[in-house]
C-alpha atoms as a PDB file:
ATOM      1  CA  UNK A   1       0.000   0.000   0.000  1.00  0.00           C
ATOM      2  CA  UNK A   2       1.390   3.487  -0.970  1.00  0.00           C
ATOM      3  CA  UNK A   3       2.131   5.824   1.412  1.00  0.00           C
ATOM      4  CA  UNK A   4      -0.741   8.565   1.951  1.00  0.00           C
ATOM      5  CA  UNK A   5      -1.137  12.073   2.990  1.00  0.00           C
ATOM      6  CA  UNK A   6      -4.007  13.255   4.195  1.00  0.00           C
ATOM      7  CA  UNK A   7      -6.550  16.047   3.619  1.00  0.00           C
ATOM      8  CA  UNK A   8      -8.719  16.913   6.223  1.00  0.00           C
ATOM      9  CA  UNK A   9     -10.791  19.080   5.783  1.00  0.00           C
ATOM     10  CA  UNK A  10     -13.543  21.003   8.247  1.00  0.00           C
ATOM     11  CA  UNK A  11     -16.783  21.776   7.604  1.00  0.00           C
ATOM     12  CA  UNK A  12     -20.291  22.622   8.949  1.00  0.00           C
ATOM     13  CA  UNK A  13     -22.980  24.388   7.087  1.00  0.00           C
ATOM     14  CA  UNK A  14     -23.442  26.481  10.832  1.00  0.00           C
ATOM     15  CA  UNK A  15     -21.554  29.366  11.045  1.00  0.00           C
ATOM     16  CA  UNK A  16     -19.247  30.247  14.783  1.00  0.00           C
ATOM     17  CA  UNK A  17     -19.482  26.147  15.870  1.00  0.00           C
ATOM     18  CA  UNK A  18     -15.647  26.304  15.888  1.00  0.00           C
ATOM     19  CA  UNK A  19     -13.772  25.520  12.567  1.00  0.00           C
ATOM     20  CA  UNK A  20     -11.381  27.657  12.485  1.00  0.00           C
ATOM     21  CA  UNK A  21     -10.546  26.259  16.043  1.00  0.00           C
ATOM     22  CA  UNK A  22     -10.371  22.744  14.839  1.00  0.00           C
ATOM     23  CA  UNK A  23      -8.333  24.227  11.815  1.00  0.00           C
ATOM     24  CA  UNK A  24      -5.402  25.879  13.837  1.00  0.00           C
ATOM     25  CA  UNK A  25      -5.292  23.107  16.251  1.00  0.00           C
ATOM     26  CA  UNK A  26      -4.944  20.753  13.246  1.00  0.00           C
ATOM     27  CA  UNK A  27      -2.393  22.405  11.492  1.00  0.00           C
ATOM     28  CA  UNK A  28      -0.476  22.916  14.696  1.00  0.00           C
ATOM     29  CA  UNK A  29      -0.793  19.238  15.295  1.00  0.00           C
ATOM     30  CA  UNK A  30       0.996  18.556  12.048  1.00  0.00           C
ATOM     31  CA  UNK A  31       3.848  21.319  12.881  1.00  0.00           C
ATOM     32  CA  UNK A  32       4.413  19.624  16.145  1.00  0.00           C
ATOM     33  CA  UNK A  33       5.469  16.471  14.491  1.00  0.00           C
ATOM     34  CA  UNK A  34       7.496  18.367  11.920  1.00  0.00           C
ATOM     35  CA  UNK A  35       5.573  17.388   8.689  1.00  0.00           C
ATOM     36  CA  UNK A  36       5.082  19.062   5.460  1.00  0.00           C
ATOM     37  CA  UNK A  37       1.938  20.833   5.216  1.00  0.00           C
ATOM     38  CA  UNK A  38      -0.408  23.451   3.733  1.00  0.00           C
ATOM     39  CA  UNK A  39      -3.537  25.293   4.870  1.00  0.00           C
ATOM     40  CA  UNK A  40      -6.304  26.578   2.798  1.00  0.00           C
ATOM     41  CA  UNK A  41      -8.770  29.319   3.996  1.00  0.00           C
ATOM     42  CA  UNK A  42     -12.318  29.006   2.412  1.00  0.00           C
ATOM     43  CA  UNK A  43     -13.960  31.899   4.284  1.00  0.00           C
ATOM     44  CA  UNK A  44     -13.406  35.381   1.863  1.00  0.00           C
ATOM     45  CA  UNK A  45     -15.427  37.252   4.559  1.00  0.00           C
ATOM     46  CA  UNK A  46     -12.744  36.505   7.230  1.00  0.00           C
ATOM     47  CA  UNK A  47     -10.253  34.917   6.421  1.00  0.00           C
ATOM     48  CA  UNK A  48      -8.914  33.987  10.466  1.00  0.00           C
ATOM     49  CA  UNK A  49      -6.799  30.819   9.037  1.00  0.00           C
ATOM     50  CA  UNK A  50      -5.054  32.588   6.862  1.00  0.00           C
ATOM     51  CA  UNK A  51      -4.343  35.736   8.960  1.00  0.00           C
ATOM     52  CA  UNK A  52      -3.071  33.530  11.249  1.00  0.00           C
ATOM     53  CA  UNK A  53      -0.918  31.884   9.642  1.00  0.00           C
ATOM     54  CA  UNK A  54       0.169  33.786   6.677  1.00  0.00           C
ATOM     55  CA  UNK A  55       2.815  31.688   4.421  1.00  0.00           C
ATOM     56  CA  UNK A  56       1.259  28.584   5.537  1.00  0.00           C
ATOM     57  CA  UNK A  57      -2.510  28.715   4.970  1.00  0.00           C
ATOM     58  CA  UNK A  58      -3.783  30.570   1.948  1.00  0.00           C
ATOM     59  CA  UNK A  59      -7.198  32.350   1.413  1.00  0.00           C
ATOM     60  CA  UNK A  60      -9.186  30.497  -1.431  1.00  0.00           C
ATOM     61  CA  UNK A  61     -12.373  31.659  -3.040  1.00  0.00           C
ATOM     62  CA  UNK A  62     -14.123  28.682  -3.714  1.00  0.00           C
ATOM     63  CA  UNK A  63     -16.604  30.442  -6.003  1.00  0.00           C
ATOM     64  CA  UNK A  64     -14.463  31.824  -8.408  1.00  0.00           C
ATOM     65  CA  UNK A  65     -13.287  29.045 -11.037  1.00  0.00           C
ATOM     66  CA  UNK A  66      -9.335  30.244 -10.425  1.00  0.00           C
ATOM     67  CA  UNK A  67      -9.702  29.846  -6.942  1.00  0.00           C
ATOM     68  CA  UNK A  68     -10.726  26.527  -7.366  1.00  0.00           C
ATOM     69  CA  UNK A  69      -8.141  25.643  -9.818  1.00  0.00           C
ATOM     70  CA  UNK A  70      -5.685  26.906  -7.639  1.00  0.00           C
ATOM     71  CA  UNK A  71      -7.377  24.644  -5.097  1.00  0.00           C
ATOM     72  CA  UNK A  72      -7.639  21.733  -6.462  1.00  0.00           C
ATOM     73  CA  UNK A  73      -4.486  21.355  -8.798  1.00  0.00           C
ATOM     74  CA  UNK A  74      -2.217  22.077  -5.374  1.00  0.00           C
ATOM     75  CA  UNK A  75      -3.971  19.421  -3.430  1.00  0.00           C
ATOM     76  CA  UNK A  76      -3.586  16.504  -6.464  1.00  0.00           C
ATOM     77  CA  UNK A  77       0.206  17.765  -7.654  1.00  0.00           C
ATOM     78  CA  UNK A  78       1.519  14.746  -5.823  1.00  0.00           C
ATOM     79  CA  UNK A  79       3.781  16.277  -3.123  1.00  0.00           C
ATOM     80  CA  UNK A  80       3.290  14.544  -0.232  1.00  0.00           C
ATOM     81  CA  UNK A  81       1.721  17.262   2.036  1.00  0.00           C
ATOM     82  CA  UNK A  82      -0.501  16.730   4.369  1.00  0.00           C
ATOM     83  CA  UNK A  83      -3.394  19.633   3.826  1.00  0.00           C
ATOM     84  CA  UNK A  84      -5.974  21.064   6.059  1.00  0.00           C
ATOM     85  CA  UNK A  85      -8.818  23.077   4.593  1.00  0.00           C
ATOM     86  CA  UNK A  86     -11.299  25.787   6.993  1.00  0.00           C
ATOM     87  CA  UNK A  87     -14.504  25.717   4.774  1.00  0.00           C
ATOM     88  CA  UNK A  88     -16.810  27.850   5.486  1.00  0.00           C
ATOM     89  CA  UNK A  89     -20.163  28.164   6.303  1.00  0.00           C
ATOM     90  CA  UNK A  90     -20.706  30.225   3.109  1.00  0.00           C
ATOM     91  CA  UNK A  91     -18.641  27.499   1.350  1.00  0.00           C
ATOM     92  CA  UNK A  92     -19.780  24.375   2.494  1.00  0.00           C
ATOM     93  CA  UNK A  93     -22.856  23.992  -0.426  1.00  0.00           C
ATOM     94  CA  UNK A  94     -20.240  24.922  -2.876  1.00  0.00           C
ATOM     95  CA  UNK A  95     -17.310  23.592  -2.180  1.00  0.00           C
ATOM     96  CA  UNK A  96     -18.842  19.803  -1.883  1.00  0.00           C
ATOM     97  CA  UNK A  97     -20.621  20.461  -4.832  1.00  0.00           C
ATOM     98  CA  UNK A  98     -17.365  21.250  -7.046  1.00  0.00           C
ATOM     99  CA  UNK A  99     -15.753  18.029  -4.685  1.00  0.00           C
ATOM    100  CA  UNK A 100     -18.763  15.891  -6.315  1.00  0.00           C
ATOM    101  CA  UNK A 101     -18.851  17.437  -9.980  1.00  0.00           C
ATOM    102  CA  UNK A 102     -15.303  16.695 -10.497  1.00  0.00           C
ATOM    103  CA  UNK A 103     -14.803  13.732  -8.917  1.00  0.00           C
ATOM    104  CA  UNK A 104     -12.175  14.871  -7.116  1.00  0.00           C
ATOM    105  CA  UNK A 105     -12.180  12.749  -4.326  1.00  0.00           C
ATOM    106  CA  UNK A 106     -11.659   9.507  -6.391  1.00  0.00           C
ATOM    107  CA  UNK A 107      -8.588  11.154  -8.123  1.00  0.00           C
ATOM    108  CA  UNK A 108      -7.274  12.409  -4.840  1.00  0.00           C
ATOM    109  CA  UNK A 109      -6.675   8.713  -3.529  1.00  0.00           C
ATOM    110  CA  UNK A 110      -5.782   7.978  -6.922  1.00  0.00           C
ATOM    111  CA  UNK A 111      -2.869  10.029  -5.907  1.00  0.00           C
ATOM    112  CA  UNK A 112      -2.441   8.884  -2.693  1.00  0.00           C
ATOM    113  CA  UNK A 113      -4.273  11.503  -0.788  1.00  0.00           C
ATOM    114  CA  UNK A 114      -6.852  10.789   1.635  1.00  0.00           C
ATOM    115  CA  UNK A 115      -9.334  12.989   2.109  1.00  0.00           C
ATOM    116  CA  UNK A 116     -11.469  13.024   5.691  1.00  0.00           C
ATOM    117  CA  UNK A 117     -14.056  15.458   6.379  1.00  0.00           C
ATOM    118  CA  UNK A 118     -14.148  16.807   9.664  1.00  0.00           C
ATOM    119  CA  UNK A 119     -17.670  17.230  10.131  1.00  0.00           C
ATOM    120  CA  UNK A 120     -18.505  19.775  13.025  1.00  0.00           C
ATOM    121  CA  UNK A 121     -21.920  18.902  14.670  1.00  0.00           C
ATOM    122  CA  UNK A 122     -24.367  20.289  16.720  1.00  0.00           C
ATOM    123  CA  UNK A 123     -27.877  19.497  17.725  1.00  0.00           C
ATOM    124  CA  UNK A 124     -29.726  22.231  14.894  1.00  0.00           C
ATOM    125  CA  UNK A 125     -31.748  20.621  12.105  1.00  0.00           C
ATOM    126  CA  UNK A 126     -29.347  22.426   9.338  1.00  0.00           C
ATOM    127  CA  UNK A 127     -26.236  20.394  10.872  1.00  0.00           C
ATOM    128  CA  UNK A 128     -28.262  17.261  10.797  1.00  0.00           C
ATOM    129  CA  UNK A 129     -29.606  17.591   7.274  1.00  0.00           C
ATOM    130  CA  UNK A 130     -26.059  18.583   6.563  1.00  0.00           C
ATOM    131  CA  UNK A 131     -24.399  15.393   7.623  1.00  0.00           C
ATOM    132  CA  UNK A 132     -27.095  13.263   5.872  1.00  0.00           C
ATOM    133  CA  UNK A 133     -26.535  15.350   2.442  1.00  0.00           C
ATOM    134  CA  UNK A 134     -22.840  14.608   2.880  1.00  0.00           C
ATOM    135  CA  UNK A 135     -23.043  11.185   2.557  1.00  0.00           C
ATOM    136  CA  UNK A 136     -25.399  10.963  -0.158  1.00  0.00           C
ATOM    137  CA  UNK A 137     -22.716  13.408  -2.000  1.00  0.00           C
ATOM    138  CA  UNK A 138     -19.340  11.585  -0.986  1.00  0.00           C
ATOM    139  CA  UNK A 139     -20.221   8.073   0.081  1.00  0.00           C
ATOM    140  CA  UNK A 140     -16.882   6.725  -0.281  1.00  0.00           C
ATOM    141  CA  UNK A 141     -15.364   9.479   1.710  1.00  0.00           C
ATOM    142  CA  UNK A 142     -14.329   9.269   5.539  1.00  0.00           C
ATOM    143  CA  UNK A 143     -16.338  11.923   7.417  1.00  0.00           C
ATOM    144  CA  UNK A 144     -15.536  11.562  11.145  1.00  0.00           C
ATOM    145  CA  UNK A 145     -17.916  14.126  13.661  1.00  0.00           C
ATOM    146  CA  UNK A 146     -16.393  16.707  16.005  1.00  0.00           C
ATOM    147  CA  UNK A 147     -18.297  17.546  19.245  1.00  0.00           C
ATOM    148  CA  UNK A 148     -17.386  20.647  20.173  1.00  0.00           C
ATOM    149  CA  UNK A 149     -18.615  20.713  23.808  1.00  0.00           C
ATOM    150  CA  UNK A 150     -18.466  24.461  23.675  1.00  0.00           C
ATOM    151  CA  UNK A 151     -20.920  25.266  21.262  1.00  0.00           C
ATOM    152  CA  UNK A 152     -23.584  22.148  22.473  1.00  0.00           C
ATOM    153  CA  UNK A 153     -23.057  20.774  25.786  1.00  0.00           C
ATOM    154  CA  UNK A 154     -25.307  17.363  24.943  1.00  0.00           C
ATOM    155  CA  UNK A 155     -25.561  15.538  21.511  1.00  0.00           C
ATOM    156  CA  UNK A 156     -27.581  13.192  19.825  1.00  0.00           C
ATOM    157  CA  UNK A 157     -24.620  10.880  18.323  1.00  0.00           C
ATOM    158  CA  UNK A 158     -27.576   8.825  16.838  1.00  0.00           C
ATOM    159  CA  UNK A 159     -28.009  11.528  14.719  1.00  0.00           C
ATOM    160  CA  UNK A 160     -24.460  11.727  13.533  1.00  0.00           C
ATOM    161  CA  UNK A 161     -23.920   8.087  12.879  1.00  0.00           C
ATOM    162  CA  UNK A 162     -20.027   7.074  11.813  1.00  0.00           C
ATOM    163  CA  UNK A 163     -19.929   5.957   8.347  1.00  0.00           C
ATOM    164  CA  UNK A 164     -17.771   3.466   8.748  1.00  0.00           C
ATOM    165  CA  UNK A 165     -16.233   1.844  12.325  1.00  0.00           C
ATOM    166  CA  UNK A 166     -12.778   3.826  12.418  1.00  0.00           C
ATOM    167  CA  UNK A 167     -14.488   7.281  11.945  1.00  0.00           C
ATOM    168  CA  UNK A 168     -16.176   7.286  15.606  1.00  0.00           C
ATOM    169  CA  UNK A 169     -16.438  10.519  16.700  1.00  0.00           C
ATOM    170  CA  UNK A 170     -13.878  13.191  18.185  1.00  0.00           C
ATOM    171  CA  UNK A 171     -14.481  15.518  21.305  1.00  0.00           C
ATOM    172  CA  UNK A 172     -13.176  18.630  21.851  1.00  0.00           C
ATOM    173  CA  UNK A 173     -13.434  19.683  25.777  1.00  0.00           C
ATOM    174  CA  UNK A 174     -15.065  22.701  26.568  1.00  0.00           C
ATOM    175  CA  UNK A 175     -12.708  25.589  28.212  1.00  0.00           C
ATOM    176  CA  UNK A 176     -13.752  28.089  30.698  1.00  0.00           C
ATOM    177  CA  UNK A 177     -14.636  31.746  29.029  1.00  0.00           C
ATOM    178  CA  UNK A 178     -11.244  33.385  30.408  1.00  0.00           C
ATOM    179  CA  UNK A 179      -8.900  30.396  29.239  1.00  0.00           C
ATOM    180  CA  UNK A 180     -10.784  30.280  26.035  1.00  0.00           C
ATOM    181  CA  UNK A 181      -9.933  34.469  25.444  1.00  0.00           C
ATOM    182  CA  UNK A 182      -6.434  33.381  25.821  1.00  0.00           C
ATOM    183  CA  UNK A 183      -6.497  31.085  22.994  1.00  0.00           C
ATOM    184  CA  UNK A 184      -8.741  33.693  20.992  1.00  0.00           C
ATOM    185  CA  UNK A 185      -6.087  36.259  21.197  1.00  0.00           C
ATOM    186  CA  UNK A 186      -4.367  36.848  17.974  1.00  0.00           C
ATOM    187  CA  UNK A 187      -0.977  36.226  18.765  1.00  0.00           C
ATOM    188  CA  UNK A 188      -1.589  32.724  20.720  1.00  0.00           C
ATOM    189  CA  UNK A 189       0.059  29.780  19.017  1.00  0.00           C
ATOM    190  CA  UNK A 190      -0.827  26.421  20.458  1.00  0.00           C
ATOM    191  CA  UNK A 191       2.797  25.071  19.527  1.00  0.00           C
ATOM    192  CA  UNK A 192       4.360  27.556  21.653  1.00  0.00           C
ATOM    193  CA  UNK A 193       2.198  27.482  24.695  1.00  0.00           C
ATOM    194  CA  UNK A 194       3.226  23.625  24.566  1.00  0.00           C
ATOM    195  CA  UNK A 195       6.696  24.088  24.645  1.00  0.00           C
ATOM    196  CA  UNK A 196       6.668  27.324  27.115  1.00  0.00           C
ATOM    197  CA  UNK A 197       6.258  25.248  30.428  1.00  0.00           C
ATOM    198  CA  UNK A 198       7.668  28.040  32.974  1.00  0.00           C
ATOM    199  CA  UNK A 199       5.601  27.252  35.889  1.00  0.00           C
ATOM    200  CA  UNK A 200       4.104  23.775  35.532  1.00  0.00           C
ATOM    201  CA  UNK A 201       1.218  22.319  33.357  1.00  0.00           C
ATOM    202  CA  UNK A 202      -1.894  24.373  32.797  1.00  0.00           C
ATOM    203  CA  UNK A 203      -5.222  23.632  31.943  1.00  0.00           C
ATOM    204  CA  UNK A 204      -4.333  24.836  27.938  1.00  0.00           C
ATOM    205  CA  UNK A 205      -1.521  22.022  28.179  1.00  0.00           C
ATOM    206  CA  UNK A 206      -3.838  19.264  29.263  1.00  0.00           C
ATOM    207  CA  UNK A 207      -6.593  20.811  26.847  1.00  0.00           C
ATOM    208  CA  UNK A 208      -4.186  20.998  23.610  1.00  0.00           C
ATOM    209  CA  UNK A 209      -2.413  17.489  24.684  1.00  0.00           C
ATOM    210  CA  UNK A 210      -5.947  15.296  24.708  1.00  0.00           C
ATOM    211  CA  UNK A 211      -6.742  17.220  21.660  1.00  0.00           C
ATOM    212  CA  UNK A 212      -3.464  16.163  19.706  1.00  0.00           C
ATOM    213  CA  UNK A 213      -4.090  12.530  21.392  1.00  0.00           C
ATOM    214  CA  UNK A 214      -7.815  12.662  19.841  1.00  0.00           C
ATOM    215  CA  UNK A 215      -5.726  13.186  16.613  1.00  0.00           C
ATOM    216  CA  UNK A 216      -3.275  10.736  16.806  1.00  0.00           C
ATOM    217  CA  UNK A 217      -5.906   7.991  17.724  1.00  0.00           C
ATOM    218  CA  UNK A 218      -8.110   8.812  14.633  1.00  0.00           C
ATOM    219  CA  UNK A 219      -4.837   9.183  12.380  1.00  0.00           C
ATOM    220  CA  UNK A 220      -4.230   5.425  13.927  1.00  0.00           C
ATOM    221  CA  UNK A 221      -7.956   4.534  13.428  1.00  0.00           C
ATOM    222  CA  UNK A 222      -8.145   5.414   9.769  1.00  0.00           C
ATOM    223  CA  UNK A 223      -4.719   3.653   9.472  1.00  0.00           C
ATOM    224  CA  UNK A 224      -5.898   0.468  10.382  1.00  0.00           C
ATOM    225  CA  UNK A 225      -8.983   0.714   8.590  1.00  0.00           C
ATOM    226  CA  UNK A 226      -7.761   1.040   5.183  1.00  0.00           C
ATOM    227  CA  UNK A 227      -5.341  -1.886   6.287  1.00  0.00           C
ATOM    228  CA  UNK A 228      -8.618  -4.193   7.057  1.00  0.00           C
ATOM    229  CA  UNK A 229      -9.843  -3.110   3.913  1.00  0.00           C
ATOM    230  CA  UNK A 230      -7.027  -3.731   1.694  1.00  0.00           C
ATOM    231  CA  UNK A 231      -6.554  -7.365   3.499  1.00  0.00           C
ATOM    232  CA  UNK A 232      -9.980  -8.220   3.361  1.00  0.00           C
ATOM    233  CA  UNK A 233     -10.030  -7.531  -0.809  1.00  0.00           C
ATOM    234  CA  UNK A 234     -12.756  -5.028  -0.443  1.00  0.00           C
ATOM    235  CA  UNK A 235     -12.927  -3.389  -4.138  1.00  0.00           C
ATOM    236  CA  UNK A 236     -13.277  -0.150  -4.141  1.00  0.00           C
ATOM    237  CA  UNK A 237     -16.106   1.673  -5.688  1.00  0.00           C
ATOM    238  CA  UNK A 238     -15.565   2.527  -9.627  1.00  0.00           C
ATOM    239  CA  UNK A 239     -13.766   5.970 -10.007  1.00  0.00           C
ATOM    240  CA  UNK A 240     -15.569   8.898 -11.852  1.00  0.00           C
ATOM    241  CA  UNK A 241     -13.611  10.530 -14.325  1.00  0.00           C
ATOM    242  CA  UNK A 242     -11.263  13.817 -13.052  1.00  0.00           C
ATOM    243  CA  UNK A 243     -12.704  17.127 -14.267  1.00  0.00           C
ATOM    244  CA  UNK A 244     -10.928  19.687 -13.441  1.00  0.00           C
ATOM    245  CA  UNK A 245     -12.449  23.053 -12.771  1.00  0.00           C
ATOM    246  CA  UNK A 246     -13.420  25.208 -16.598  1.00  0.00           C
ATOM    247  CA  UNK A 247     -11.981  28.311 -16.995  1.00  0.00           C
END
């Protein structure tokens, strides 16, 4: 089996339920363990990814046909990168609909690039639908659901169902309001609080370290799964053709 990077990418049709969050904590993840990597920004209103983290992740305009060229063509060149995309609320109908028209998810792992959607849910009709239209759209896709315990304290995980037994879903802790404006600032970077330990542990340390361990055990998850799957002879489902975006 080739070796795979991964694309994950983060996405909720709700706006403020914490993608950008997940986003920065991803891509810090990846830094951390000194891989390759490239971010993509999806929200032209704000782009907070980018802003952040300017050199690194790159504002996209998903509804413009050169943005998605630009898009698209980075994540299939073959460069062994893992990738993180913020999609936005505004983006989420469009982006998955240029995923499905082009088949680009099919020609992604044709390249050896795994794409997993990070699907942030919450307990509002829209994010249900959402999750359901998803998997009508990209069957054959991973799509693994984030609780975010500070945007809905309780959730219905029968409503957000894994699509397949490695893509269980992953928590993310809720912080208190004051720790939370600390990560909120502008100049915070998770990999640097990690490493500054000048008087002991605090609760950001334990918060970002169970986060990165949520991440390591789905990385090891989705690992084993395609292992089970390529030992068990499972064929894979018949590959549409690549279009790539018209100009």
């Amino acid at each position: 089996m080739p070796q795979q990077s991964q694309l994950f990418i983060i996405a909720s049709p709700r706006p403020r339920v914490g993608k950008t969050l997940i986003a920065r904590l991803l891509l810090e993840f990846f830094r951390s363990e000194n891989r390759p990597l490239v971010g993509f920004d999806l929200n032209t209103r704000e782009p907070v990814l980018a802003g952040r983290y300017p050199g690194l992740a790159f504002p996209i305009d998903i509804a413009d046909t050169r943005g998605q060229m630009a898009l698209f063509d980075r994540l299939i060149a073959g460069n062994a990168v893992s990738a993180v995309i913020d999609v936005g609320d505004a983006a989420f109908e469009p982006f998955f609909a240029v995923v499905k028209q082009i088949g680009f998810a099919q020609e992604a792992r044709r390249r050896s690039l795994e794409p997993i959607v990070l699907y942030v849910a919450d307990h509002t009709p829209t994010t249900v639908r959402g999750y359901a239209r998803l998997r009508e759209l990209l069957p054959a896709t991973a799509a693994v659901p984030v609780h975010n315990e500070a945007v809905s304290v309780i959730l219905d995980k029968e409503d957000f169902p894994p699509w397949r037994p490695e893509c269980r879903m992953v928590r993310i802790p809720r912080l208190s309001p004051i720790v939370r404006g600390v990560i909120d600032r502008p100049s915070f970077s998770f990999g640097a609080y990690v490493k500054d330990q000048r008087g002991g542990p605090t609760e950001i340390h334990a918060w970002i370290a169970g986060i990165f361990a949520e991440f390591r055990e789905l990385e090891l998850r989705l690992l084993m799964g395609r292992l089970s799957s390529a030992l068990a002879g499972r064929p894979s489902q018949p590959a549409a053709p690549w279009r790539p975006p018209q100009r």
